[in-house]
N, C-alpha and C. Protein backbone atom coordinates (compact mmCIF):
# COMPACT_ATOMS: atom_id res chain seq x y z
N UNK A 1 175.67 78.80 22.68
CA UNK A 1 176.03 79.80 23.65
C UNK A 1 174.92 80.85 23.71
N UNK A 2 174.56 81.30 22.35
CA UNK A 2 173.50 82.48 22.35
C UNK A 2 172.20 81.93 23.21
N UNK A 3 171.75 80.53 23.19
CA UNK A 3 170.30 80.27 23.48
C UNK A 3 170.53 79.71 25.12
N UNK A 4 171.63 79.02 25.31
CA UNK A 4 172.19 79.03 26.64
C UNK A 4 172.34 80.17 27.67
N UNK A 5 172.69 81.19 27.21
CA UNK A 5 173.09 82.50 28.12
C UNK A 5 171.89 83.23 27.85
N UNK A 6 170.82 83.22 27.09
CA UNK A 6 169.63 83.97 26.21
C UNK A 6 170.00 84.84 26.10
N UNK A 7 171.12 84.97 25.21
CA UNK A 7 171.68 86.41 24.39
C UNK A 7 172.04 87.46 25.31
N UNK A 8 172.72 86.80 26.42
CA UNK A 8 173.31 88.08 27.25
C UNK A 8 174.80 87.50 27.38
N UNK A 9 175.26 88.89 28.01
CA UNK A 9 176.65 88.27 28.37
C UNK A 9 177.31 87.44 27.46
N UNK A 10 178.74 86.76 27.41
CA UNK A 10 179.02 86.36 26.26
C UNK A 10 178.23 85.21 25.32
N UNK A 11 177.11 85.53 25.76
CA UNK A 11 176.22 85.02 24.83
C UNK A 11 175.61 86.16 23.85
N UNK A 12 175.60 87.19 24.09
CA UNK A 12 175.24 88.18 23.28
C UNK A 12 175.69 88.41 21.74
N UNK A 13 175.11 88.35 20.55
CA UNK A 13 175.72 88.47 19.46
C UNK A 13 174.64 89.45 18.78
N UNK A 14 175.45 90.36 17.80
CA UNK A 14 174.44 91.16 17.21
C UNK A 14 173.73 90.91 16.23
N UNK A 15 174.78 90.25 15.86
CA UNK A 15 174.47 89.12 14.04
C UNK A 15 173.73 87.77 14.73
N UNK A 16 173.20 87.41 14.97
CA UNK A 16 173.02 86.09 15.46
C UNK A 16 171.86 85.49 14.60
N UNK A 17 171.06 86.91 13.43
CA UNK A 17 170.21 86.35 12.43
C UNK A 17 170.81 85.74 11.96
N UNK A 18 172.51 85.91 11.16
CA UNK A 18 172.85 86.04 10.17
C UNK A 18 173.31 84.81 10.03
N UNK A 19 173.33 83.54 11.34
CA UNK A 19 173.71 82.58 11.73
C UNK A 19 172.77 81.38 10.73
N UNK A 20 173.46 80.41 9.83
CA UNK A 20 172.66 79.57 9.46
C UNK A 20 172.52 78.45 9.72
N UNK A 21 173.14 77.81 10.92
CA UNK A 21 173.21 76.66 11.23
C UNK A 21 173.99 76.46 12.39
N UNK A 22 174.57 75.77 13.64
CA UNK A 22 174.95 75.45 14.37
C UNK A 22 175.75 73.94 14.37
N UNK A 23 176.75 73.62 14.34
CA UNK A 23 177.29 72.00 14.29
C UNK A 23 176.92 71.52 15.39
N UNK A 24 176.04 70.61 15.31
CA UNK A 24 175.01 69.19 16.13
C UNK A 24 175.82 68.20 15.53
N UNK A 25 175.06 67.24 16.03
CA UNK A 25 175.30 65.85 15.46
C UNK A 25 174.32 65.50 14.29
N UNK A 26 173.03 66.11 14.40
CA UNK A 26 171.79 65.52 13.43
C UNK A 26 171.90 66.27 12.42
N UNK A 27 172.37 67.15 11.85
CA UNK A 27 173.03 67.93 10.80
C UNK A 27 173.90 67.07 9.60
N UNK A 28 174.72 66.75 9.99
CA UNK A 28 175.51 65.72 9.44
C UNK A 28 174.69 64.59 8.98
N UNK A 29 174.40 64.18 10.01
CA UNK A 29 173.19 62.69 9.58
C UNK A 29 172.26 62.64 8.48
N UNK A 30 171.92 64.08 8.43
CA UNK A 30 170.55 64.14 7.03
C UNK A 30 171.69 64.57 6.13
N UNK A 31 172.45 65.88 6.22
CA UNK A 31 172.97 65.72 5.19
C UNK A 31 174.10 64.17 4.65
N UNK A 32 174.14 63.26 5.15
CA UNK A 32 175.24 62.06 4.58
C UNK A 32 173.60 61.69 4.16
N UNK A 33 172.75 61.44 4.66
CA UNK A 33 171.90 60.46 3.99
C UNK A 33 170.64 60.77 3.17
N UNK A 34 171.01 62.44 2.71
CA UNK A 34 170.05 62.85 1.71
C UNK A 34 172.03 63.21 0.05
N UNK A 35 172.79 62.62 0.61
CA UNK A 35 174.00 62.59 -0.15
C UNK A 35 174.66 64.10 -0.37
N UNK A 36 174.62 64.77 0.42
CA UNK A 36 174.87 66.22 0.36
C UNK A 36 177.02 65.73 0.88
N UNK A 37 176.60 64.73 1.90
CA UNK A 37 177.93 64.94 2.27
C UNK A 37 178.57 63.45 2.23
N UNK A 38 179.80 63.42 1.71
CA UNK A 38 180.37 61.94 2.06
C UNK A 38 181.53 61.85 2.54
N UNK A 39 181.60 60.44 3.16
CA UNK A 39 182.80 60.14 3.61
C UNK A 39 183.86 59.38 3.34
N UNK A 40 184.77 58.97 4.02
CA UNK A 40 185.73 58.59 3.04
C UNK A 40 185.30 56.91 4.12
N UNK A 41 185.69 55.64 3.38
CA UNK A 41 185.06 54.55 3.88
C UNK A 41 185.72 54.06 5.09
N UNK A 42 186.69 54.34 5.33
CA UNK A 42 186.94 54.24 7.10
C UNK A 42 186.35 55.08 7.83
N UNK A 43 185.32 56.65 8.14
CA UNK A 43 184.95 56.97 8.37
C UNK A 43 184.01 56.66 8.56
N UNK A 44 183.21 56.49 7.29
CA UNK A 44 181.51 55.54 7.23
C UNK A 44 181.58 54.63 7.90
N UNK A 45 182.69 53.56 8.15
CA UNK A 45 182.52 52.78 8.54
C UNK A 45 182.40 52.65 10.01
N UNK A 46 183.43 53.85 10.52
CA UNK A 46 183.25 53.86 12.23
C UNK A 46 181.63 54.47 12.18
N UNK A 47 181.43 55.39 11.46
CA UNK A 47 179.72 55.55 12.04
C UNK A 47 179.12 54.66 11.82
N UNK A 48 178.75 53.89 10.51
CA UNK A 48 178.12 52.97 10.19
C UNK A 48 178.06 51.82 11.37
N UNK A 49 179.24 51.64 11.82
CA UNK A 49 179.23 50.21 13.18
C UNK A 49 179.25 51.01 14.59
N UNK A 50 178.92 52.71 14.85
CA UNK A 50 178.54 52.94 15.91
C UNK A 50 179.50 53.28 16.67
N UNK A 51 180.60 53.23 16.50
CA UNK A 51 181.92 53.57 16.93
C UNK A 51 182.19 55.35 17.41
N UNK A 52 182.31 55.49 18.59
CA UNK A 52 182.11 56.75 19.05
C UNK A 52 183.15 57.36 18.62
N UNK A 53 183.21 58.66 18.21
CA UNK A 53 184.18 59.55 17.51
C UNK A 53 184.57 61.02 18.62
N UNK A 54 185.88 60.63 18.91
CA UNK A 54 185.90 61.48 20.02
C UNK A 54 186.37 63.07 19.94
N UNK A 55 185.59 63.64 21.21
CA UNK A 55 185.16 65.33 20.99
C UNK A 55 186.54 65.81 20.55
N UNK A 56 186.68 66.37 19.71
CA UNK A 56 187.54 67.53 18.88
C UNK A 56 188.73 66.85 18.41
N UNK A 57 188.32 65.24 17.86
CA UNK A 57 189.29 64.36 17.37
C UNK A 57 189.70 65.14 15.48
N UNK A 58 190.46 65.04 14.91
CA UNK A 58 190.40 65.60 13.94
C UNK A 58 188.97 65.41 12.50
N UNK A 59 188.71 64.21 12.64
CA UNK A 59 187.47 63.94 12.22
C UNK A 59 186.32 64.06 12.59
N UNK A 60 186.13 64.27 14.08
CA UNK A 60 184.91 65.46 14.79
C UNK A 60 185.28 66.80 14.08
N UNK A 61 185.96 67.19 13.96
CA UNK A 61 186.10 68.97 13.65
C UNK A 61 186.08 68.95 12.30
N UNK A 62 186.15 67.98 11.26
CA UNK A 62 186.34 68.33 10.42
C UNK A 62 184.91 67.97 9.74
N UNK A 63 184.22 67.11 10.10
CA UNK A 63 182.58 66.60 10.03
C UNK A 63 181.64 67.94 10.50
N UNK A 64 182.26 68.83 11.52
CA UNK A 64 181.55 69.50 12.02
C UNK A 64 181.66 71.06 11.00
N UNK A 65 182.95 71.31 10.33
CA UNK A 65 183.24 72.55 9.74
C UNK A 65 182.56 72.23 8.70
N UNK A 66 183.08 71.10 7.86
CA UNK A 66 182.29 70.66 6.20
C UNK A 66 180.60 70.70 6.64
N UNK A 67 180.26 70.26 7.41
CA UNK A 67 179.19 70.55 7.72
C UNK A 67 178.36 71.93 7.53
N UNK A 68 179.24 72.79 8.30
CA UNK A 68 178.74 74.35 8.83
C UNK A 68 178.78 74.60 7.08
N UNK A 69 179.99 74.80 5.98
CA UNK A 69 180.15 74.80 4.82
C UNK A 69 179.17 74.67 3.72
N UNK A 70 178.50 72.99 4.16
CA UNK A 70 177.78 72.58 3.18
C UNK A 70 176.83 73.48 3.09
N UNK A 71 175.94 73.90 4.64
CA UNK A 71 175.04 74.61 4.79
C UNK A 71 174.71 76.21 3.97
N UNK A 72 176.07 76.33 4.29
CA UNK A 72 176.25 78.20 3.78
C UNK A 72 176.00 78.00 2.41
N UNK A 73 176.69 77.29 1.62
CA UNK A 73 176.43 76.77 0.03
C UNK A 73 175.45 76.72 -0.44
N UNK A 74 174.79 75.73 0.44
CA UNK A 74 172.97 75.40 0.51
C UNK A 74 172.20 76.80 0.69
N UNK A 75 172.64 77.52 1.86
CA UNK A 75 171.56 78.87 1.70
C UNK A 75 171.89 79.61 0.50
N UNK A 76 173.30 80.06 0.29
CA UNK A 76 173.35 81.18 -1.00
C UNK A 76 173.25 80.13 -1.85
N UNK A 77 172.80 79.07 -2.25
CA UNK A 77 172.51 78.66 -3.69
C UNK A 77 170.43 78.38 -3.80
N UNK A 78 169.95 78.66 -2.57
CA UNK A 78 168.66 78.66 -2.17
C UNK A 78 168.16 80.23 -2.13
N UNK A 79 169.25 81.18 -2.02
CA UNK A 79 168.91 82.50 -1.47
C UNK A 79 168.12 82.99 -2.52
């Protein structure tokens, strides 16, 4: 939203340094395959065979929060 609107209008945030990450799709991907994150094997398995995972299915949102999570962990244990 912030880089979409270029920080105006409800794109405007004041904190928007304070931001460490954004939920993508390629986020997830390095972290499962540098082992930061795992899944449970019906999961792996729909990614593993390519199987599209649909927008704000409970396992989209929940790939996407553990995600945002792992990250924050990762900076204050890097900070």
């Amino acid at each position: 939203v912030y880089g979409a609107l270029k920080g105006q209008g409800l794109g405007r945030f004041m904190d928007v340094g304070e931001l460490t990450m954004f939920a993508d799709y390629r986020v997830p991907q390095i972290l499962r395959e540098v082992g930061v994150l795992q899944y449970s094997p019906s999961l792996a398995s729909k990614i593993d065979g390519f199987e599209e995972i649909d927008a704000g299915c409970e396992e989209e949102v929940e790939i996407r929060a553990l995600t945002i999570q792992a990250v924050e962990i990762l900076t204050a244990v890097l900070r």
